[in-house]
Each structure stands twice: as structure tokens, then as C-alpha cells.
Protein backbone atom coordinates (compact mmCIF):
# COMPACT_ATOMS: atom_id res chain seq x y z
CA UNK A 1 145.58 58.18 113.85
CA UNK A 2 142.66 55.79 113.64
CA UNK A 3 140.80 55.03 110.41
CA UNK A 4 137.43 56.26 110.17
CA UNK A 5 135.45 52.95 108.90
CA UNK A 6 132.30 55.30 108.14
CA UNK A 7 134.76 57.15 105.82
CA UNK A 8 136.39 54.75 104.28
CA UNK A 9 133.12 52.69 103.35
CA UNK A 10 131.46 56.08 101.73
CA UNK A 11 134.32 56.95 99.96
CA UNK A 12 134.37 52.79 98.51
CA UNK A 13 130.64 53.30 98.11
CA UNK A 14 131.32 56.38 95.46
CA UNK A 15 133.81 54.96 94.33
CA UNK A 16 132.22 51.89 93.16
CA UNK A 17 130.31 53.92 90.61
CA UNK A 18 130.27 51.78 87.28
CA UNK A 19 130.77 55.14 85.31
CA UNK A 20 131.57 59.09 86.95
CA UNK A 21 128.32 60.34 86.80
CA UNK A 22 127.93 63.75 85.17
CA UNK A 23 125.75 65.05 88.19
CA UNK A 24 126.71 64.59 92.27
CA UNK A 25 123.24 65.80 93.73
CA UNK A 26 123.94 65.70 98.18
CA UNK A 27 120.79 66.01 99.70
CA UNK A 28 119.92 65.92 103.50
CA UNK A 29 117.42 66.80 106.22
CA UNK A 30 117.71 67.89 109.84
CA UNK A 31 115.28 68.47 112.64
CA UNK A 32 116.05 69.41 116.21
CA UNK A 33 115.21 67.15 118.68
CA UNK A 34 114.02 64.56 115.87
CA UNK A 35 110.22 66.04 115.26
CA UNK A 36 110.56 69.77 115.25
CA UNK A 37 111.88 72.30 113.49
CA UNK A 38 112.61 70.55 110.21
CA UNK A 39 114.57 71.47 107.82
CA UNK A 40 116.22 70.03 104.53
CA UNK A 41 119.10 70.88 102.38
CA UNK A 42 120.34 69.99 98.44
CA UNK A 43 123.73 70.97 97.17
CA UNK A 44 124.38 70.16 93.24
CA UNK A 45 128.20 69.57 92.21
CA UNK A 46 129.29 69.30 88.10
CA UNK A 47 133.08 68.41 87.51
CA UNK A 48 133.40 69.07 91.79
CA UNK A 49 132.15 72.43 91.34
CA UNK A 50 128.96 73.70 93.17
CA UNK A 51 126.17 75.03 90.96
CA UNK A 52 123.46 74.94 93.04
CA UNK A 53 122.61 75.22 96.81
CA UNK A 54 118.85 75.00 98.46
CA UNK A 55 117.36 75.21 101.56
CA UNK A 56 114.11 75.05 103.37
CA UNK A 57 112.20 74.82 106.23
CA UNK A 58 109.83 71.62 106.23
CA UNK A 59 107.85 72.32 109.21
CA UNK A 60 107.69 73.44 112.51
CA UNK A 61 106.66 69.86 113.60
CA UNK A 62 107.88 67.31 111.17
CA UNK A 63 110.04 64.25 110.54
CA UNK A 64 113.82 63.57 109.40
CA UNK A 65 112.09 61.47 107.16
CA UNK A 66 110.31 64.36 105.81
CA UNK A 67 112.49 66.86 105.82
CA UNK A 68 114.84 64.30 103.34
CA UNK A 69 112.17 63.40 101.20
CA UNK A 70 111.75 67.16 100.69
CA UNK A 71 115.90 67.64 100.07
CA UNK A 72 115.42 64.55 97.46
CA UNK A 73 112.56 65.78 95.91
CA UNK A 74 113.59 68.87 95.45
CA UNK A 75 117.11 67.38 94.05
CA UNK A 76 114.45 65.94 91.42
CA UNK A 77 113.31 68.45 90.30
CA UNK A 78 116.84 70.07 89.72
CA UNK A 79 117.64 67.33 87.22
CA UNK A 80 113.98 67.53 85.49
CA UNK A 81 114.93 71.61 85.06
CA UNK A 82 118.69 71.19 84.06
CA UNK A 83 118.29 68.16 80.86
CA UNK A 84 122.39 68.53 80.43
CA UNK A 85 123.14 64.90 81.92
CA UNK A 86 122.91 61.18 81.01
CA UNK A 87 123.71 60.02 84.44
CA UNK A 88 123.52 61.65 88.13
CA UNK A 89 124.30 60.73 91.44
CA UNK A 90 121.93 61.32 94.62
CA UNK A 91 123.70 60.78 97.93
CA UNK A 92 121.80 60.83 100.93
CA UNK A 93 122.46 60.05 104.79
CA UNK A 94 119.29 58.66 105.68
CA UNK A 95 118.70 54.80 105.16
CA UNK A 96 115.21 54.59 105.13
CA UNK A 97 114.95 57.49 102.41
CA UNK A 98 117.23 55.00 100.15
CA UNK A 99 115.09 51.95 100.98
CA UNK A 100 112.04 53.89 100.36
CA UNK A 101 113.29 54.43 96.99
CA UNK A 102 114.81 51.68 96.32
CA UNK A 103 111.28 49.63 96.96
CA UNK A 104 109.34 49.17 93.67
CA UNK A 105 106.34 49.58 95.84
CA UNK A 106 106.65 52.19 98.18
CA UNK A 107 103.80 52.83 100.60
CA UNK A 108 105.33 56.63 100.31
CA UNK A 109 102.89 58.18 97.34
CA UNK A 110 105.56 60.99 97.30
CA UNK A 111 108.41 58.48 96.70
CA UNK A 112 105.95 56.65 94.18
CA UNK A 113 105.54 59.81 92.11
CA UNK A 114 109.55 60.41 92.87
CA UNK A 115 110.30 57.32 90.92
CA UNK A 116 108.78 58.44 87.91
CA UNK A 117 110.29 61.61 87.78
CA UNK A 118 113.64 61.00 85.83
CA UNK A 119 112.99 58.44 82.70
CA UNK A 120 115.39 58.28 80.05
CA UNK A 121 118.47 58.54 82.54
CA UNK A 122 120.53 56.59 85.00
CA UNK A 123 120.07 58.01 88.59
CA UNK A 124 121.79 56.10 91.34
CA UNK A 125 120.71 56.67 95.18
CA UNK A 126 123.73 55.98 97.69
CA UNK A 127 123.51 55.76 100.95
CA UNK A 128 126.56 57.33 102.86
CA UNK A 129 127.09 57.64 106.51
CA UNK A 130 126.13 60.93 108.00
CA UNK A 131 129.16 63.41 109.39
CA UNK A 132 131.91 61.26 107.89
CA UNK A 133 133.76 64.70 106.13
CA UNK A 134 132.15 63.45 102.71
CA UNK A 135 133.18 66.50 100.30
CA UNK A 136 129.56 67.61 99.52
CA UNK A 137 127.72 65.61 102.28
CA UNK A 138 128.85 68.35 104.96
CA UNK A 139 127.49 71.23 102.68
CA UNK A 140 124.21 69.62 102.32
CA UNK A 141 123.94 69.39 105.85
CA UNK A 142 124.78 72.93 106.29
CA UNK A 143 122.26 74.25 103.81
CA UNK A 144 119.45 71.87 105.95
CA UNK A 145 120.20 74.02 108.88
CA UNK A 146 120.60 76.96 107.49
CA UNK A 147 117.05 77.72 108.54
CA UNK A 148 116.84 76.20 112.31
CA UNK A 149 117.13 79.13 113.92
CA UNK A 150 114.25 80.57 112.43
CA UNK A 151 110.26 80.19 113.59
CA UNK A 152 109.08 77.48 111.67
CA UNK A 153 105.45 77.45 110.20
CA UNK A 154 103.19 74.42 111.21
CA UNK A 155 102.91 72.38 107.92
CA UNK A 156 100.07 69.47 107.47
CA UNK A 157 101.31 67.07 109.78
CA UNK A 158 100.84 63.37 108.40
CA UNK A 159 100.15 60.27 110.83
CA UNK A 160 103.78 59.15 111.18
CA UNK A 161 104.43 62.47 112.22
CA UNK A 162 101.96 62.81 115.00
CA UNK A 163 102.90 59.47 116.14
CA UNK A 164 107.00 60.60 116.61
CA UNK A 165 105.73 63.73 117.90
CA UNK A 166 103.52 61.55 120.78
CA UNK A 167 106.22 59.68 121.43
């Protein structure tokens, strides 16, 4: 059986944690046919048990993009609501949604007010591969399209947005 290199380097990637972090937040986003549709997702694991699941709809015209900035900002808020932890873990599919955060000047004022969110705490953003059977990864994705079947509401479509949709 071949070895699945996506795999393996998540699993390294989570593994590489300096210290187990008390929280595992797996957040992730999902559109159909990459503008519309939109949907995002947020599962919350303690000790490799699930306490929280959330879904929602981002739009009936939106962005992947968007529709993970919504899963991570809503994993945000989970941690400002539950105080219980010193450390927490955000893993996320989506590259640019870890660059974006990771930038200490994000063009993103969504991701700017993001960052200031958690103080007081360590939070680590990871980047895994998508579909690569990461325990809560494939949940998250789940709970983002646990709503695609449904009729989406048009949301305020941004500039980026209307651009991907054009295109």
C-alpha cells in the first residue's frame, strides 16, 4: 500500500506541537463550484472528544476564502466564550487563510480584528492538507456541507468575490 505523503506531513505537522494543546479547534469552508453556495464548518475536540460542532451557510454567492474565514472566526469566538485553556490549536485546510493570519499586516480587516481576539493565550494556526483522513479535519468538512443542499441567501458580496464570480 502506498504512503500518503499529504498524511504523513499533517500528522508530522501536529505532531511537532512544542506542548499538546488543551484545545484542537478544525475549522473549514466549502463552496460548490468555488463561488456559490458557501458554506463553513468548526468542530471543537478536548482530550479527542468532540464538544462542539457548527455550521453555516456563508452565502449563496461567496468565496472558499470566505466561507473559512467565517469557520475561523467563528472558532474564535468559541475560545473567547469557553476561558478553560492556556493553549489551543486551529487547524485549517486552506493556505491562504493561514497566511492571512499569519501576516502582521493583513489587508483582511476581518483577519486584523481576528488577531486581536485571543490575548493572554498561545493559539497556533496549522495548515494541513485537505481530505488526508485527519481525525477531526474530515468532521469539519462535514459540518461545512452540512448546509449545501439548502437555498442559500445572497449575502453582501465583497470585490474579490464578484471578481471569482466573473471569472
Amino acid at each position: 500500500m502506498p504512503v500518503d505523503v499529504h498524511l504523513l506531513a499533517a500528522q508530522q505537522t501536529l505532531a511537532s506541537l512544542p506542548n499538546s494543546p488543551d484545545v484542537l479547534l478544525y475549522t473549514d469552508g466549502s463552496t460548490s463550484e468555488g463561488t456559490t453556495n458557501c458554506d463553513a464548518g468548526v468542530v471543537v475536540q478536548i482530550h479527542d472528544a468532540v464538544v462542539h460542532e457548527w455550521h453555516a451557510p456563508t452565502g449563496a454567492r461567496s468565496s472558499s476564502f470566505h466561507s473559512e474565514r467565517a469557520a475561523f472566526n467563528e472558532a474564535l469566538r468559541w475560545l473567547q466564550a469557553n476561558d478553560n485553556w492556556t493553549s489551543a490549536a486551529t487547524v485549517c485546510d486552506c493556505k491562504s487563510l493561514v497566511k492571512a493570519v499569519d501576516n502582521p499586516f493583513p489587508p483582511d480587516p476581518t483577519i486584523r480584528e481576528s488577531q486581536q481576539t485571543v490575548t493572554h493565550k498561545i493559539l497556533t494556526v496549522i495548515w494541513v492538507p485537505g481530505h488526508c483522513n485527519i481525525i477531526g479535519n474530515e468532521p469539519a468538512d462535514m459540518q461545512a456541507k452540512h448546509d449545501s443542499a439548502l437555498t442559500h441567501s445572497d449575502a453582501a458580496i465583497d470585490t474579490t468575490i464578484r471578481q471569482a464570480v466573473i471569472r
